[in-house]
C-alpha atoms as a PDB file:
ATOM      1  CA  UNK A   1       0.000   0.000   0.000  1.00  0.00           C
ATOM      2  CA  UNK A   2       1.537   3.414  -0.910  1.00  0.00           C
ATOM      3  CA  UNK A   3       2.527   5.757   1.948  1.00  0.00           C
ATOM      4  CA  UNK A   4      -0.568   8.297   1.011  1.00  0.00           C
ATOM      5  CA  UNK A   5      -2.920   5.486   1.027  1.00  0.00           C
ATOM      6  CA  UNK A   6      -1.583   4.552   4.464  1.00  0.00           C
ATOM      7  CA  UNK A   7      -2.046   8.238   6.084  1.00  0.00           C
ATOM      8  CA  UNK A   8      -5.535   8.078   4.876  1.00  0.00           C
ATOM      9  CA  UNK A   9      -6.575   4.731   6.332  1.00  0.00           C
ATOM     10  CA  UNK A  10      -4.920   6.842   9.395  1.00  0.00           C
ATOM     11  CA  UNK A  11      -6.707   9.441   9.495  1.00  0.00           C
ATOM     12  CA  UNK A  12      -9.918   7.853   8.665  1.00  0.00           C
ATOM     13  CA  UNK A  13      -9.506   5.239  11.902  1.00  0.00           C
ATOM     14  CA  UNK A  14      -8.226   8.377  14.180  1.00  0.00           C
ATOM     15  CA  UNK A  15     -11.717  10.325  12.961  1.00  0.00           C
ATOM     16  CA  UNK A  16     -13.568   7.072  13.870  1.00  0.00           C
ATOM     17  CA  UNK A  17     -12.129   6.658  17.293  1.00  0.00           C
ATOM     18  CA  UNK A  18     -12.587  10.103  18.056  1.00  0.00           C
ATOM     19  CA  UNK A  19     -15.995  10.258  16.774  1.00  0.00           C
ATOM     20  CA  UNK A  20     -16.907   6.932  18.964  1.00  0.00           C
ATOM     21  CA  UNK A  21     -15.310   8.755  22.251  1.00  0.00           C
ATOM     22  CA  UNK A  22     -16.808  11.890  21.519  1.00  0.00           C
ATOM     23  CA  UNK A  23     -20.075  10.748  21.596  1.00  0.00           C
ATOM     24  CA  UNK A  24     -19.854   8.270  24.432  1.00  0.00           C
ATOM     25  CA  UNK A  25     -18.619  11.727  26.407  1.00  0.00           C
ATOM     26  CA  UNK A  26     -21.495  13.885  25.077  1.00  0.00           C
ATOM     27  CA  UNK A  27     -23.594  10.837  26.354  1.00  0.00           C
ATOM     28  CA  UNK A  28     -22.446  10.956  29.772  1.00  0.00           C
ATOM     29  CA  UNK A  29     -22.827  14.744  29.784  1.00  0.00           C
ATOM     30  CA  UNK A  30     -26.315  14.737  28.485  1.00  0.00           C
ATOM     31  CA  UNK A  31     -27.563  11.777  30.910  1.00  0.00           C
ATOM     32  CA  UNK A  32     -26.023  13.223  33.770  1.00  0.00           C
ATOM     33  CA  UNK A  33     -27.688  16.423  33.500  1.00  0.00           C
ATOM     34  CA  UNK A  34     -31.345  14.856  32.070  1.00  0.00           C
ATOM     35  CA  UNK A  35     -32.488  16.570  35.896  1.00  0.00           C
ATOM     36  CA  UNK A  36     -32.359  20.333  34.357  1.00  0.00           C
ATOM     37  CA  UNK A  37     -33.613  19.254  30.834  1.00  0.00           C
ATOM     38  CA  UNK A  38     -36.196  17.649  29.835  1.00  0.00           C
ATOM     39  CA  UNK A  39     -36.254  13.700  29.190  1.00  0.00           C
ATOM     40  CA  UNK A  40     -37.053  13.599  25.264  1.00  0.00           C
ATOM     41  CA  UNK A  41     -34.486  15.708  24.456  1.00  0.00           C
ATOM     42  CA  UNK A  42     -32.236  14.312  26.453  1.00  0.00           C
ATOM     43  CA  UNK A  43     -33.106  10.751  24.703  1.00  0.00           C
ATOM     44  CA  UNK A  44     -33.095  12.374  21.427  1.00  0.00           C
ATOM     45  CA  UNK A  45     -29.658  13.633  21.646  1.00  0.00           C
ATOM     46  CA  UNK A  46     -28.122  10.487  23.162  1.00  0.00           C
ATOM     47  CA  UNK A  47     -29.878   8.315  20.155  1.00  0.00           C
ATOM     48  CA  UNK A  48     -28.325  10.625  18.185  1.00  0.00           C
ATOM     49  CA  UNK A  49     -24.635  10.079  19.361  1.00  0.00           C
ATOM     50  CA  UNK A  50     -25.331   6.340  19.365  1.00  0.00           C
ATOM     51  CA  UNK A  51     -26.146   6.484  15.702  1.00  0.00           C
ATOM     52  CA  UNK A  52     -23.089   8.841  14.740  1.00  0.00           C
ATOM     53  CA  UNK A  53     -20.968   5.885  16.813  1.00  0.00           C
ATOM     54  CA  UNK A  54     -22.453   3.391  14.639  1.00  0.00           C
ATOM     55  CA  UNK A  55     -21.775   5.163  11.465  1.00  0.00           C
ATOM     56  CA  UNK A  56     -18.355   6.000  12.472  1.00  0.00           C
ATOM     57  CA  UNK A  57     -17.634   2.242  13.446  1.00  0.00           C
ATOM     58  CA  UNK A  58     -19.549   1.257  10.385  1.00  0.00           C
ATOM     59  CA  UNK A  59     -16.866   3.771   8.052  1.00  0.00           C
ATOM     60  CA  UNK A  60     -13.813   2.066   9.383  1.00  0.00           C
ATOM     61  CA  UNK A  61     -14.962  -1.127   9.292  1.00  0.00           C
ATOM     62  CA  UNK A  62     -15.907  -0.770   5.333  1.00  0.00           C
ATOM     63  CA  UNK A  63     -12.821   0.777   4.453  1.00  0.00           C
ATOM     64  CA  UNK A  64     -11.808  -1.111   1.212  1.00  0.00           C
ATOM     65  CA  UNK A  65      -7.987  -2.277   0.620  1.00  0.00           C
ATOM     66  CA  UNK A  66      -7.159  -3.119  -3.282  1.00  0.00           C
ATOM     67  CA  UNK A  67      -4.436  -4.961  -4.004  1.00  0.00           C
ATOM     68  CA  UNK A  68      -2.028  -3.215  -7.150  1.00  0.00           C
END
Protein backbone atom coordinates (compact mmCIF):
# COMPACT_ATOMS: atom_id res chain seq x y z
CA UNK A 1 0.00 0.00 0.00
CA UNK A 2 1.54 3.41 -0.91
CA UNK A 3 2.53 5.76 1.95
CA UNK A 4 -0.57 8.30 1.01
CA UNK A 5 -2.92 5.49 1.03
CA UNK A 6 -1.58 4.55 4.46
CA UNK A 7 -2.05 8.24 6.08
CA UNK A 8 -5.54 8.08 4.88
CA UNK A 9 -6.57 4.73 6.33
CA UNK A 10 -4.92 6.84 9.39
CA UNK A 11 -6.71 9.44 9.50
CA UNK A 12 -9.92 7.85 8.67
CA UNK A 13 -9.51 5.24 11.90
CA UNK A 14 -8.23 8.38 14.18
CA UNK A 15 -11.72 10.32 12.96
CA UNK A 16 -13.57 7.07 13.87
CA UNK A 17 -12.13 6.66 17.29
CA UNK A 18 -12.59 10.10 18.06
CA UNK A 19 -16.00 10.26 16.77
CA UNK A 20 -16.91 6.93 18.96
CA UNK A 21 -15.31 8.75 22.25
CA UNK A 22 -16.81 11.89 21.52
CA UNK A 23 -20.08 10.75 21.60
CA UNK A 24 -19.85 8.27 24.43
CA UNK A 25 -18.62 11.73 26.41
CA UNK A 26 -21.50 13.88 25.08
CA UNK A 27 -23.59 10.84 26.35
CA UNK A 28 -22.45 10.96 29.77
CA UNK A 29 -22.83 14.74 29.78
CA UNK A 30 -26.31 14.74 28.49
CA UNK A 31 -27.56 11.78 30.91
CA UNK A 32 -26.02 13.22 33.77
CA UNK A 33 -27.69 16.42 33.50
CA UNK A 34 -31.35 14.86 32.07
CA UNK A 35 -32.49 16.57 35.90
CA UNK A 36 -32.36 20.33 34.36
CA UNK A 37 -33.61 19.25 30.83
CA UNK A 38 -36.20 17.65 29.84
CA UNK A 39 -36.25 13.70 29.19
CA UNK A 40 -37.05 13.60 25.26
CA UNK A 41 -34.49 15.71 24.46
CA UNK A 42 -32.24 14.31 26.45
CA UNK A 43 -33.11 10.75 24.70
CA UNK A 44 -33.10 12.37 21.43
CA UNK A 45 -29.66 13.63 21.65
CA UNK A 46 -28.12 10.49 23.16
CA UNK A 47 -29.88 8.31 20.15
CA UNK A 48 -28.33 10.63 18.19
CA UNK A 49 -24.64 10.08 19.36
CA UNK A 50 -25.33 6.34 19.36
CA UNK A 51 -26.15 6.48 15.70
CA UNK A 52 -23.09 8.84 14.74
CA UNK A 53 -20.97 5.89 16.81
CA UNK A 54 -22.45 3.39 14.64
CA UNK A 55 -21.77 5.16 11.46
CA UNK A 56 -18.36 6.00 12.47
CA UNK A 57 -17.63 2.24 13.45
CA UNK A 58 -19.55 1.26 10.38
CA UNK A 59 -16.87 3.77 8.05
CA UNK A 60 -13.81 2.07 9.38
CA UNK A 61 -14.96 -1.13 9.29
CA UNK A 62 -15.91 -0.77 5.33
CA UNK A 63 -12.82 0.78 4.45
CA UNK A 64 -11.81 -1.11 1.21
CA UNK A 65 -7.99 -2.28 0.62
CA UNK A 66 -7.16 -3.12 -3.28
CA UNK A 67 -4.44 -4.96 -4.00
CA UNK A 68 -2.03 -3.22 -7.15
Amino acid sequence: MPRVMRIADFIVSLQAVLALAGGALLAFVLVSSADEVSSWFVLSLVGFCMVIAVLASWLANKWIYRAR
